[in-house]
PDB file of N, CA and C in Angstrom:
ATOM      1  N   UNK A   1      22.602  -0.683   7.185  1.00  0.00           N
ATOM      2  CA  UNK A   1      21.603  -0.792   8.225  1.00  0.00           C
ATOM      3  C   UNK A   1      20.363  -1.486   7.677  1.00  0.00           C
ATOM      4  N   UNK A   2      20.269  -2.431   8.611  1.00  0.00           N
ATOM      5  CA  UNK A   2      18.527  -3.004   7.584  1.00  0.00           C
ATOM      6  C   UNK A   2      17.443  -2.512   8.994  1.00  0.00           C
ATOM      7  N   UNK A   3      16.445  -2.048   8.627  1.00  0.00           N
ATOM      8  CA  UNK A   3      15.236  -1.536   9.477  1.00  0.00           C
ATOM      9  C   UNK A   3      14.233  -2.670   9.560  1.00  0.00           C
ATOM     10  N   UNK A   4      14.195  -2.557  11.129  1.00  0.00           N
ATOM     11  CA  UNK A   4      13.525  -4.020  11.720  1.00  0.00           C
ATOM     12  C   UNK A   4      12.091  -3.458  11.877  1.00  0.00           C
ATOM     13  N   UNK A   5      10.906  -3.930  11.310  1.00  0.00           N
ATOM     14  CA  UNK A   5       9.323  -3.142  11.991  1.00  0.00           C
ATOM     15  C   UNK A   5       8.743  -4.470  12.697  1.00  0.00           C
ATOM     16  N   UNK A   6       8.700  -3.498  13.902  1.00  0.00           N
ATOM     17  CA  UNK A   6       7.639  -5.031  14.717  1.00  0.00           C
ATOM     18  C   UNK A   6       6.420  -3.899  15.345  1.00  0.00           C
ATOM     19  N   UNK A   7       5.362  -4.563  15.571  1.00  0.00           N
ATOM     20  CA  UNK A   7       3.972  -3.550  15.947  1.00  0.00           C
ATOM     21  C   UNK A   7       4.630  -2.848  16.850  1.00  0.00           C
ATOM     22  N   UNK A   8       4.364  -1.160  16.766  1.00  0.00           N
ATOM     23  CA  UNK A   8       4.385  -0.072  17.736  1.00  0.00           C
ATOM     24  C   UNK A   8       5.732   0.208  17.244  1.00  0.00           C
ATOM     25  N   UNK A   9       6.601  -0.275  16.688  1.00  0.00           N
ATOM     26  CA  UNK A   9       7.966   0.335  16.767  1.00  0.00           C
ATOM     27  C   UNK A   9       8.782  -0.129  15.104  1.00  0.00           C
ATOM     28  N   UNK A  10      10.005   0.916  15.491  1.00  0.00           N
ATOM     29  CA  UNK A  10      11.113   0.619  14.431  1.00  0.00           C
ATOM     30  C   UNK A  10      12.066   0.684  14.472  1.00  0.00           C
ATOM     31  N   UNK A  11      13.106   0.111  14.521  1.00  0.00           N
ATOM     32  CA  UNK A  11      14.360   0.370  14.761  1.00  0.00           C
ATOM     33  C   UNK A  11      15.409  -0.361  13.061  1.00  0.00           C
ATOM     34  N   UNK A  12      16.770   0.470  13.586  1.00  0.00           N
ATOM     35  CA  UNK A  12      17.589   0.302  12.161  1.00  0.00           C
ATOM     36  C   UNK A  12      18.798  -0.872  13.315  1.00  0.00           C
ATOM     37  N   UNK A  13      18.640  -1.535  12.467  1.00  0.00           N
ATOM     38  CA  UNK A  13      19.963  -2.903  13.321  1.00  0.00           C
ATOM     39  C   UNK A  13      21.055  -2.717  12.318  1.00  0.00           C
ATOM     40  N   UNK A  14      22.339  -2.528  12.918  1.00  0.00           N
ATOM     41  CA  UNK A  14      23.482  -2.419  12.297  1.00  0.00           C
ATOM     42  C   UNK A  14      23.834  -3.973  11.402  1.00  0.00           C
ATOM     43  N   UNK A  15      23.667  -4.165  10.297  1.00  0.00           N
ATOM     44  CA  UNK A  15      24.179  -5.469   9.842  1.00  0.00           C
ATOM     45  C   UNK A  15      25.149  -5.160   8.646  1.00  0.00           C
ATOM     46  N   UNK A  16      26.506  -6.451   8.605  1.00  0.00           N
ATOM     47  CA  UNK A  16      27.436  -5.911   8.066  1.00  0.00           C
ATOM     48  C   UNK A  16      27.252  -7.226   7.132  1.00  0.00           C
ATOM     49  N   UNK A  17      27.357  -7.094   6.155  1.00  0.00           N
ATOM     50  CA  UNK A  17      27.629  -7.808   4.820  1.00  0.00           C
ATOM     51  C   UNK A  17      29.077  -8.537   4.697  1.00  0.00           C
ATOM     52  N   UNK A  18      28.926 -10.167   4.820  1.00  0.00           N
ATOM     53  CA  UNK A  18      30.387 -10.511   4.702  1.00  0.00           C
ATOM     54  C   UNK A  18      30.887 -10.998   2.923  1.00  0.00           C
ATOM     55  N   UNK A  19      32.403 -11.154   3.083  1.00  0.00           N
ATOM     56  CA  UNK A  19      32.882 -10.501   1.711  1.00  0.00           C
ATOM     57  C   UNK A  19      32.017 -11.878   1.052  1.00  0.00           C
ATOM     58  N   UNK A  20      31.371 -12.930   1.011  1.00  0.00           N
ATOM     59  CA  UNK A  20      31.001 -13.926   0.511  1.00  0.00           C
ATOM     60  C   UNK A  20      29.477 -13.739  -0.071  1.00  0.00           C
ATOM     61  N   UNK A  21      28.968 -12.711   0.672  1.00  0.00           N
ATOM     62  CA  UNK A  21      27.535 -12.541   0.839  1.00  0.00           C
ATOM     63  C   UNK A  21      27.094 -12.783  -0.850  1.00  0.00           C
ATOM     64  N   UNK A  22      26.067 -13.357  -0.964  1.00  0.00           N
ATOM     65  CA  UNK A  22      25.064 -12.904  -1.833  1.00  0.00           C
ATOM     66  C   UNK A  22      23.436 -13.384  -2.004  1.00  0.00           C
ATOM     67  N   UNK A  23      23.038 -12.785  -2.643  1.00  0.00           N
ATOM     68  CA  UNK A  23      20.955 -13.044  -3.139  1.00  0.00           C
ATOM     69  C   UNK A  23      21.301 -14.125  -4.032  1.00  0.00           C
ATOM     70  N   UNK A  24      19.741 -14.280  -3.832  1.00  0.00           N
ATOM     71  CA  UNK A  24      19.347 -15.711  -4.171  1.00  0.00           C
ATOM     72  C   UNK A  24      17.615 -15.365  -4.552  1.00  0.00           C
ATOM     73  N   UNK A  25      17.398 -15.369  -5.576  1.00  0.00           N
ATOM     74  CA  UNK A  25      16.092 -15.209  -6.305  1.00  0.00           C
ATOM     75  C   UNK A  25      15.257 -16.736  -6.228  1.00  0.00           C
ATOM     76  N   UNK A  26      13.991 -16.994  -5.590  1.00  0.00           N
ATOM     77  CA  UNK A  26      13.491 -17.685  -5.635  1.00  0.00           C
ATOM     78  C   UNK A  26      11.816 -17.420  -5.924  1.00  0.00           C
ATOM     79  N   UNK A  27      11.144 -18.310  -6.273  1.00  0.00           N
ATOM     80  CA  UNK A  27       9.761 -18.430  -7.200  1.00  0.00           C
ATOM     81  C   UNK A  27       9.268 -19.585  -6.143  1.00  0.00           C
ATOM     82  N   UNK A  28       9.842 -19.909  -5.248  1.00  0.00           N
ATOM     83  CA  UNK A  28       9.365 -21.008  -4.143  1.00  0.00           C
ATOM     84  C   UNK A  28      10.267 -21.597  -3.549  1.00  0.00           C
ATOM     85  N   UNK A  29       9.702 -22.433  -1.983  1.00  0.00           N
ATOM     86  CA  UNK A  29      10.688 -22.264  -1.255  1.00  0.00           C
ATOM     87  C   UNK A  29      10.078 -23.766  -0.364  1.00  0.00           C
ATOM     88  N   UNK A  30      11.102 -25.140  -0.924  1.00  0.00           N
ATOM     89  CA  UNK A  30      10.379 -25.850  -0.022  1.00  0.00           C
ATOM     90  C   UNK A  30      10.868 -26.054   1.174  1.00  0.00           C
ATOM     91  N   UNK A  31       9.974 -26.388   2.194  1.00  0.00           N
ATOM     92  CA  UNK A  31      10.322 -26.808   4.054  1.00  0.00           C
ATOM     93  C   UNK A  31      10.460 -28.213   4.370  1.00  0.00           C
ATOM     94  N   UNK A  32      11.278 -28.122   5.238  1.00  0.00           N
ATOM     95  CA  UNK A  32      11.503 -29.536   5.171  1.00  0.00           C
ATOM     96  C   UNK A  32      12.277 -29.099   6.923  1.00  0.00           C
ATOM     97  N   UNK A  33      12.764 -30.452   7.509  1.00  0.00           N
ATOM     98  CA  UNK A  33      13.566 -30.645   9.064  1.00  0.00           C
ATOM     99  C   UNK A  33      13.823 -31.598   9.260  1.00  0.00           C
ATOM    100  N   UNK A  34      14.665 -31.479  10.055  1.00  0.00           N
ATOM    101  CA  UNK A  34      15.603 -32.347  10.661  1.00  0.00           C
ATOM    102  C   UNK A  34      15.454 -32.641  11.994  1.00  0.00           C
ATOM    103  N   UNK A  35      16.082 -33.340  12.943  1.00  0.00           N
ATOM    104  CA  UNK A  35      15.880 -33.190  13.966  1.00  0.00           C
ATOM    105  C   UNK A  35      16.388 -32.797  14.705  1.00  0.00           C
ATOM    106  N   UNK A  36      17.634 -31.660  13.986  1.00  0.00           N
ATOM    107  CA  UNK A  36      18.195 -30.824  15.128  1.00  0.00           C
ATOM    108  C   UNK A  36      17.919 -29.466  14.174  1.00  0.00           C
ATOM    109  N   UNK A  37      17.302 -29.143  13.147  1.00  0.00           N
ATOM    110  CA  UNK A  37      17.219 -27.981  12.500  1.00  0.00           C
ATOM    111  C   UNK A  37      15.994 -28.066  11.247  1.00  0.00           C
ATOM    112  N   UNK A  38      15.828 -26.851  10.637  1.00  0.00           N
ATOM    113  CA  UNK A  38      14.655 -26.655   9.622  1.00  0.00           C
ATOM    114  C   UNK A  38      15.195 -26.109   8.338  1.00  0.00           C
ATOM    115  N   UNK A  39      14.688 -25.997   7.199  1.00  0.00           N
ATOM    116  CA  UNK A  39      15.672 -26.477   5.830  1.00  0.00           C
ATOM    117  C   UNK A  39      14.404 -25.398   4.839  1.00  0.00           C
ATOM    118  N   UNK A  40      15.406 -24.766   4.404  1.00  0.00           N
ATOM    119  CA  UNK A  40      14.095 -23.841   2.739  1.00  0.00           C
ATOM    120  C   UNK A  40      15.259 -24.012   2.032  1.00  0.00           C
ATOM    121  N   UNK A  41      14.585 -24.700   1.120  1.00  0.00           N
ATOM    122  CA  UNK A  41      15.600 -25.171  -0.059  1.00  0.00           C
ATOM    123  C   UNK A  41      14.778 -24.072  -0.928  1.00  0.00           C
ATOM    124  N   UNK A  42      15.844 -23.096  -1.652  1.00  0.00           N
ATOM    125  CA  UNK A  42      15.051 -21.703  -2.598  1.00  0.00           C
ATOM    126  C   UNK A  42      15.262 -22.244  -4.020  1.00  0.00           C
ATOM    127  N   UNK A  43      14.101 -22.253  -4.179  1.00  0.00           N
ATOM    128  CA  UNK A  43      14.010 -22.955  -5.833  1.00  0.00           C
ATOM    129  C   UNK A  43      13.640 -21.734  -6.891  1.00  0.00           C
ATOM    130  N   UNK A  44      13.817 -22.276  -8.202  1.00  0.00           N
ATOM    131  CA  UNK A  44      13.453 -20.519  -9.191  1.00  0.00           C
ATOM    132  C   UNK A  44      12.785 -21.469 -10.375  1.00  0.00           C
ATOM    133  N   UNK A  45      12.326 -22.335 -10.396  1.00  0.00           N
ATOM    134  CA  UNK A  45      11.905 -23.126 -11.332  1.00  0.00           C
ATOM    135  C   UNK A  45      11.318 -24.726 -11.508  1.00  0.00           C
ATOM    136  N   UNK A  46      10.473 -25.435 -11.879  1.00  0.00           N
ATOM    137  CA  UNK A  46      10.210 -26.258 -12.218  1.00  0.00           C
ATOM    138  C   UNK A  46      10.011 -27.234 -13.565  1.00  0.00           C
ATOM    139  N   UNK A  47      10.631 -27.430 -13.681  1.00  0.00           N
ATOM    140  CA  UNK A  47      10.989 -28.050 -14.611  1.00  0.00           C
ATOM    141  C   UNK A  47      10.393 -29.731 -15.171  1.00  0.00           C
ATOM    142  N   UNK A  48      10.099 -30.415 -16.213  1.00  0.00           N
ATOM    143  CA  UNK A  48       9.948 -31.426 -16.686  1.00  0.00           C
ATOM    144  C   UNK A  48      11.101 -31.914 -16.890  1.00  0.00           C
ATOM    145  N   UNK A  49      11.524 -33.411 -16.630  1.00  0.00           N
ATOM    146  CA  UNK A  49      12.989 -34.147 -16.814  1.00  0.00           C
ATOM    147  C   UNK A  49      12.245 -35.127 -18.497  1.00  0.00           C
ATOM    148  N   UNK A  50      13.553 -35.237 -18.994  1.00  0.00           N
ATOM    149  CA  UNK A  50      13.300 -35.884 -20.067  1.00  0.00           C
ATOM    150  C   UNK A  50      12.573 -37.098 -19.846  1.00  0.00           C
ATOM    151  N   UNK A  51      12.551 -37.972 -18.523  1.00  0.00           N
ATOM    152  CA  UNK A  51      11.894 -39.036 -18.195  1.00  0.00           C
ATOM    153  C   UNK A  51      10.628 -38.784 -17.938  1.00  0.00           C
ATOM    154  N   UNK A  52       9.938 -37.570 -18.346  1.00  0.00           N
ATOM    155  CA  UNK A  52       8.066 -37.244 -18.069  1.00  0.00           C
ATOM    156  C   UNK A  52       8.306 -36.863 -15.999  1.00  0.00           C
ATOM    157  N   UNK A  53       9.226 -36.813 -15.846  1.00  0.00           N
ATOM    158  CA  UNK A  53       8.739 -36.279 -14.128  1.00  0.00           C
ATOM    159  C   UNK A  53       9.274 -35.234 -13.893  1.00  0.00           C
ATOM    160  N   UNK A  54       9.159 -34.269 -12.769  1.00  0.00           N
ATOM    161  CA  UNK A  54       9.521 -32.769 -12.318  1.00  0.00           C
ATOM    162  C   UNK A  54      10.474 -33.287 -11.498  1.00  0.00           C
ATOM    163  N   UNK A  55      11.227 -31.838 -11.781  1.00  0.00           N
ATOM    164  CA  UNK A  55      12.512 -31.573 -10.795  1.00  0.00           C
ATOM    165  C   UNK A  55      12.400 -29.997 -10.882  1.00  0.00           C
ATOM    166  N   UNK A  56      12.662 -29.896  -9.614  1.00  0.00           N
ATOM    167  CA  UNK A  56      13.251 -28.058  -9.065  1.00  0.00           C
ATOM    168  C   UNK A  56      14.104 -27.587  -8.928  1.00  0.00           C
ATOM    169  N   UNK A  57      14.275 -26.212  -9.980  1.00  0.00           N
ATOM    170  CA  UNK A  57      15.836 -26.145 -10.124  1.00  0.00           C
ATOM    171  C   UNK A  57      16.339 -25.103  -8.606  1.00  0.00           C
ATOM    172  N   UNK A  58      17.469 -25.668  -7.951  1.00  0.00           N
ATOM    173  CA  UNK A  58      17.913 -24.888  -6.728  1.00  0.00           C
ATOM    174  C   UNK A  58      19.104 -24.415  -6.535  1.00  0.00           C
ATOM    175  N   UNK A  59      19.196 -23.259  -6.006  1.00  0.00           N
ATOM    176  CA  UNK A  59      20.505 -22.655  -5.839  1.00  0.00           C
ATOM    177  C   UNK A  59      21.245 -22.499  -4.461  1.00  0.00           C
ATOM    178  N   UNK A  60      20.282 -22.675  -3.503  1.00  0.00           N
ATOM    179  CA  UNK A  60      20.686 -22.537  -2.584  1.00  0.00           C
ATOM    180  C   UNK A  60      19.505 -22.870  -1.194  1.00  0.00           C
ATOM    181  N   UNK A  61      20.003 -23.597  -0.268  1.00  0.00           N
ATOM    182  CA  UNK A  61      19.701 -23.153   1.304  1.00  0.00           C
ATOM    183  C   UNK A  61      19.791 -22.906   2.544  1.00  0.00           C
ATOM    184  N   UNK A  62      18.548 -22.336   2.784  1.00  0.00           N
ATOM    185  CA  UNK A  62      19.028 -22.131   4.221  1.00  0.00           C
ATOM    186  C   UNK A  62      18.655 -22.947   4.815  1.00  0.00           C
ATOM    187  N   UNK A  63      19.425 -23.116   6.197  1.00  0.00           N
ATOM    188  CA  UNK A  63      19.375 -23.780   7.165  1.00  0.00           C
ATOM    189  C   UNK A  63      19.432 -23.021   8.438  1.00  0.00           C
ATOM    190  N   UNK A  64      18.048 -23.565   9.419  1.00  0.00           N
ATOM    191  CA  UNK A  64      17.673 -22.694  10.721  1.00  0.00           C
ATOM    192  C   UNK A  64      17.656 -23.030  11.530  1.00  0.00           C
ATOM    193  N   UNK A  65      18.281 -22.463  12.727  1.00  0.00           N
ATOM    194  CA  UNK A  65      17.945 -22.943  14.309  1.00  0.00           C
ATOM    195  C   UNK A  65      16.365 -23.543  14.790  1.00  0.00           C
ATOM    196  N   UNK A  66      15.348 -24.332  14.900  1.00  0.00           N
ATOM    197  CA  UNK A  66      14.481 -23.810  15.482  1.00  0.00           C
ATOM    198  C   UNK A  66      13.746 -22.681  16.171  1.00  0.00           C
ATOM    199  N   UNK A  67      14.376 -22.105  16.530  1.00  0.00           N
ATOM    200  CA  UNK A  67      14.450 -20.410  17.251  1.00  0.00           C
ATOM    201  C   UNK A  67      13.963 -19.449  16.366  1.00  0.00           C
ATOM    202  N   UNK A  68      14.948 -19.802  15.568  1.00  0.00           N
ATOM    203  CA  UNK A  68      15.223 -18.906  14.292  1.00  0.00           C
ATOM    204  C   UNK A  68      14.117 -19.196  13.608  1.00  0.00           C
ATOM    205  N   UNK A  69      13.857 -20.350  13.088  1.00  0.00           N
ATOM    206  CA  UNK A  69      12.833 -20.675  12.151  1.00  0.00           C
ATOM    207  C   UNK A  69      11.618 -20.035  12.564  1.00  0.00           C
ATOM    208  N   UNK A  70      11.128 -20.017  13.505  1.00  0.00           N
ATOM    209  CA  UNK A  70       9.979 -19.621  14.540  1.00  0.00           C
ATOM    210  C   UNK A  70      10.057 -17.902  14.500  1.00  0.00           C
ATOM    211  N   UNK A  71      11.356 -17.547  14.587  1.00  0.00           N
ATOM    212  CA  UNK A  71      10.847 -16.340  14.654  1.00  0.00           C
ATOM    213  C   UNK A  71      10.876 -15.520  13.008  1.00  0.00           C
ATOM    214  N   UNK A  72      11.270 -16.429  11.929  1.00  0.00           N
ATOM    215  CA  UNK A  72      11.638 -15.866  10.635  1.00  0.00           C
ATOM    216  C   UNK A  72       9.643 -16.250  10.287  1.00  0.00           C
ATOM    217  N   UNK A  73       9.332 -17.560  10.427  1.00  0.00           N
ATOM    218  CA  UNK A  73       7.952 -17.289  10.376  1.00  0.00           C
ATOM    219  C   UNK A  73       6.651 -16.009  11.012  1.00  0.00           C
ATOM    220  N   UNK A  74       7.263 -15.682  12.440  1.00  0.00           N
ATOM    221  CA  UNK A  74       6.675 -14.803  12.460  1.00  0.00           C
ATOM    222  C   UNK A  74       6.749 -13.513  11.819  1.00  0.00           C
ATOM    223  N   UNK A  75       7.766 -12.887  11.582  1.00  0.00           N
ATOM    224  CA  UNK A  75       8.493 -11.490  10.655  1.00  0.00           C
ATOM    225  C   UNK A  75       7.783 -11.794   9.796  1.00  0.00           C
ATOM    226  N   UNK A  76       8.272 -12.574   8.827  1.00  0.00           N
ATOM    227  CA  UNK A  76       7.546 -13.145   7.372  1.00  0.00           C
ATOM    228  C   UNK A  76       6.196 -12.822   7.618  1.00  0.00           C
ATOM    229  N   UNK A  77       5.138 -13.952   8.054  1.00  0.00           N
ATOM    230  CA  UNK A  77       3.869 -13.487   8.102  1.00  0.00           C
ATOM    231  C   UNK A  77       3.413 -11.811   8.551  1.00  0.00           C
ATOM    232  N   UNK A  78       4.435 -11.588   9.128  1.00  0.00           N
ATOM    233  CA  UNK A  78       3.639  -9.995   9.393  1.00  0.00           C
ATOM    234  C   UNK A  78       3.955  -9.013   8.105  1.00  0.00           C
ATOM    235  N   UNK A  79       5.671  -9.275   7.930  1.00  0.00           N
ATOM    236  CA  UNK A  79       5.821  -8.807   6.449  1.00  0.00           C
ATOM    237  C   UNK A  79       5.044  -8.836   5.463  1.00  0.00           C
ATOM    238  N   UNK A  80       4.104 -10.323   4.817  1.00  0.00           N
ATOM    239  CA  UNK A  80       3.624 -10.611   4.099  1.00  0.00           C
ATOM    240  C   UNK A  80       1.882  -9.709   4.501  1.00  0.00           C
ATOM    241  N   UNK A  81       1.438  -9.649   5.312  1.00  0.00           N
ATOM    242  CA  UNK A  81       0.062  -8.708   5.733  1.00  0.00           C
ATOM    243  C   UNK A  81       0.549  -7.137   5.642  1.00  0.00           C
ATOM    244  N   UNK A  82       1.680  -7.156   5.814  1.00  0.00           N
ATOM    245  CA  UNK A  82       1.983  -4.990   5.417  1.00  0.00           C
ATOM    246  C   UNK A  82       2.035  -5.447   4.190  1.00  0.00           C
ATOM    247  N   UNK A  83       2.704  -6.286   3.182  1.00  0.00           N
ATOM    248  CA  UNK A  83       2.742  -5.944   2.294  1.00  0.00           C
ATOM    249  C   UNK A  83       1.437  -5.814   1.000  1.00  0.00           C
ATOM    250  N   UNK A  84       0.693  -6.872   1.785  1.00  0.00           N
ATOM    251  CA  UNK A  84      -0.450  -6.744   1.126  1.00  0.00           C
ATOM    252  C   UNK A  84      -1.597  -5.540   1.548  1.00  0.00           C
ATOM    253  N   UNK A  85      -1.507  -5.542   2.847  1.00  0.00           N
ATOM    254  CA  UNK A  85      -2.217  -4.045   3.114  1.00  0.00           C
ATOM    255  C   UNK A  85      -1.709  -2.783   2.071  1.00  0.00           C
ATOM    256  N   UNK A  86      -0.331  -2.947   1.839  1.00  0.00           N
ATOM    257  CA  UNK A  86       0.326  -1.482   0.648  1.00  0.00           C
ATOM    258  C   UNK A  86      -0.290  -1.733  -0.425  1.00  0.00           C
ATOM    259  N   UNK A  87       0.154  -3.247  -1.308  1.00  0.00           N
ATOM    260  CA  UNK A  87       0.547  -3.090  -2.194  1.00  0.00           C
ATOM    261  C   UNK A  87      -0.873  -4.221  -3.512  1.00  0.00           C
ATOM    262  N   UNK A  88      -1.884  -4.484  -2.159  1.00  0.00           N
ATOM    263  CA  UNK A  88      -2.497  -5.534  -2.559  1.00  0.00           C
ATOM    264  C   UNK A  88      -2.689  -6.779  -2.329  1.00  0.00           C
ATOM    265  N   UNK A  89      -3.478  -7.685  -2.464  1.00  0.00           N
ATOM    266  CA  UNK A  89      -3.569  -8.970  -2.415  1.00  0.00           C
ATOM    267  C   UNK A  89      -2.776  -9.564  -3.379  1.00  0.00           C
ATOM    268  N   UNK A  90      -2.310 -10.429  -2.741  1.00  0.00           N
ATOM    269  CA  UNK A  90      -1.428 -11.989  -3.736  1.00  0.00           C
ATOM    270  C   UNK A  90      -1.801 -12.835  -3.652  1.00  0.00           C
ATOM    271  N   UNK A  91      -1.687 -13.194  -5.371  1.00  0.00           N
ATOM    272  CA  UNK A  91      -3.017 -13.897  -5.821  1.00  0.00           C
ATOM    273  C   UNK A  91      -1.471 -15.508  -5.415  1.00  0.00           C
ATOM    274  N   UNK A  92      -2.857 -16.250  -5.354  1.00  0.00           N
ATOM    275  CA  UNK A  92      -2.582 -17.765  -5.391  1.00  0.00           C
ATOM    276  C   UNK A  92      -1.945 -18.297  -6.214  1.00  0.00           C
ATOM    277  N   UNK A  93      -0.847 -19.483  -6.040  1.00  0.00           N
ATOM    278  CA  UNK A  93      -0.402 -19.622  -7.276  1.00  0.00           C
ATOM    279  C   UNK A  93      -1.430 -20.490  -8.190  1.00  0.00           C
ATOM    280  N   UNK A  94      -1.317 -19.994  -9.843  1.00  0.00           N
ATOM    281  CA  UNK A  94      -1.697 -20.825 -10.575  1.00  0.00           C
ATOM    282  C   UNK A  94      -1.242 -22.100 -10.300  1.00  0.00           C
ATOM    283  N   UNK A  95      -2.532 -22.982 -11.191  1.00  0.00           N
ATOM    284  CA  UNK A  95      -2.345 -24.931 -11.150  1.00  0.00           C
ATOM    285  C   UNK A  95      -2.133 -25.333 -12.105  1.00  0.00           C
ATOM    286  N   UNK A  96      -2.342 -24.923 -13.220  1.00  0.00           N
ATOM    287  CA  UNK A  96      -2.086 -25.599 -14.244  1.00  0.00           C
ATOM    288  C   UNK A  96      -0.572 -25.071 -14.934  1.00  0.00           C
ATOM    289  N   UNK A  97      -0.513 -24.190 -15.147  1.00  0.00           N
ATOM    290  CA  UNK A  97       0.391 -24.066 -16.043  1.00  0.00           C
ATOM    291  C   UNK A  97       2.133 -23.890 -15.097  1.00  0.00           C
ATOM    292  N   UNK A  98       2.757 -25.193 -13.965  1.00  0.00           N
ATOM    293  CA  UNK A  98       3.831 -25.282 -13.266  1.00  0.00           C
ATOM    294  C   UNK A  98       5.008 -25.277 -13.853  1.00  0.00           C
ATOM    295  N   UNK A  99       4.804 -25.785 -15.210  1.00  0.00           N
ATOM    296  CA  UNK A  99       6.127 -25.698 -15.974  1.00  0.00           C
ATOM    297  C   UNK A  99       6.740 -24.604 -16.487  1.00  0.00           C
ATOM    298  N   UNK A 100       8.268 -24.252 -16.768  1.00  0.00           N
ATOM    299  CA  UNK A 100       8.639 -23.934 -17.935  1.00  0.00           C
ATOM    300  C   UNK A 100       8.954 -25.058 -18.886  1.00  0.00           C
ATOM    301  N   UNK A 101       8.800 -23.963 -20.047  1.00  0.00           N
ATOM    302  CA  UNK A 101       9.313 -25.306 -21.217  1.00  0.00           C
ATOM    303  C   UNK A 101      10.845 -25.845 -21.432  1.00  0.00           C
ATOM    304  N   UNK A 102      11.463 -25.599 -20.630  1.00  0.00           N
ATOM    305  CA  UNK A 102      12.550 -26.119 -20.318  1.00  0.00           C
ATOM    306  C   UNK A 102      12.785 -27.284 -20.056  1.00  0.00           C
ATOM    307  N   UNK A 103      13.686 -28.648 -20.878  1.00  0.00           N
ATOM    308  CA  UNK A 103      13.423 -29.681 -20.026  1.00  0.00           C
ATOM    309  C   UNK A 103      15.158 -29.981 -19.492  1.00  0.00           C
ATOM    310  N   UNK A 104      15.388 -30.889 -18.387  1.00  0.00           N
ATOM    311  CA  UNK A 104      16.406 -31.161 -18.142  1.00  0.00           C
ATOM    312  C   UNK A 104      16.588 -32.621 -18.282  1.00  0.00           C
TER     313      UNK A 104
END
């Protein structure tokens, strides 16, 4: 059961896990669209290429209805204000230091 919170209420939505399912750890998440859909490519890293330029290492994305996208932004943003009301402010990302020392 995953528990849905929207203002005034809560409910538990039955969701079933298919045998393929899995997480995907990301450190950033870029947006991007199409013109029949919207795109978060989940990245966990940035990296320097041996040629002096960045690349992001990715494992996976999603891909959204418009609908969908619209309403995963709204959840999200409200998610993201409870969570900081609990648990604190989140801080900005640092600027300088984007790399690991990893190069590819």
């Amino acid at each position: 059961m995953v528990k849905e919170k929207a203002p005034g209420k809560e409910r538990e939505l039955p969701v079933a896990r298919a045998e393929g399912f899995k997480k995907t750890y990301g450190t950033r998440v870029l947006v991007m669209r199409t013109e029949f859909d919207l795109r978060l490519l989940v990245t966990n890293e940035l990296v320097r290429t041996e040629e002096g330029g960045e690349a992001y290492i990715s494992e996976s994305m999603v891909i959204l209805t418009p609908l969908a996208a619209k309403e995963l932004a709204s959840d999200l943003g409200r998610t993201v204000r409870d969570w900081e009301r609990d648990q604190g402010r989140i801080e900005d990302r640092p600027r300088k230091s984007r790399f690991t020392e990893q190069a590819i």
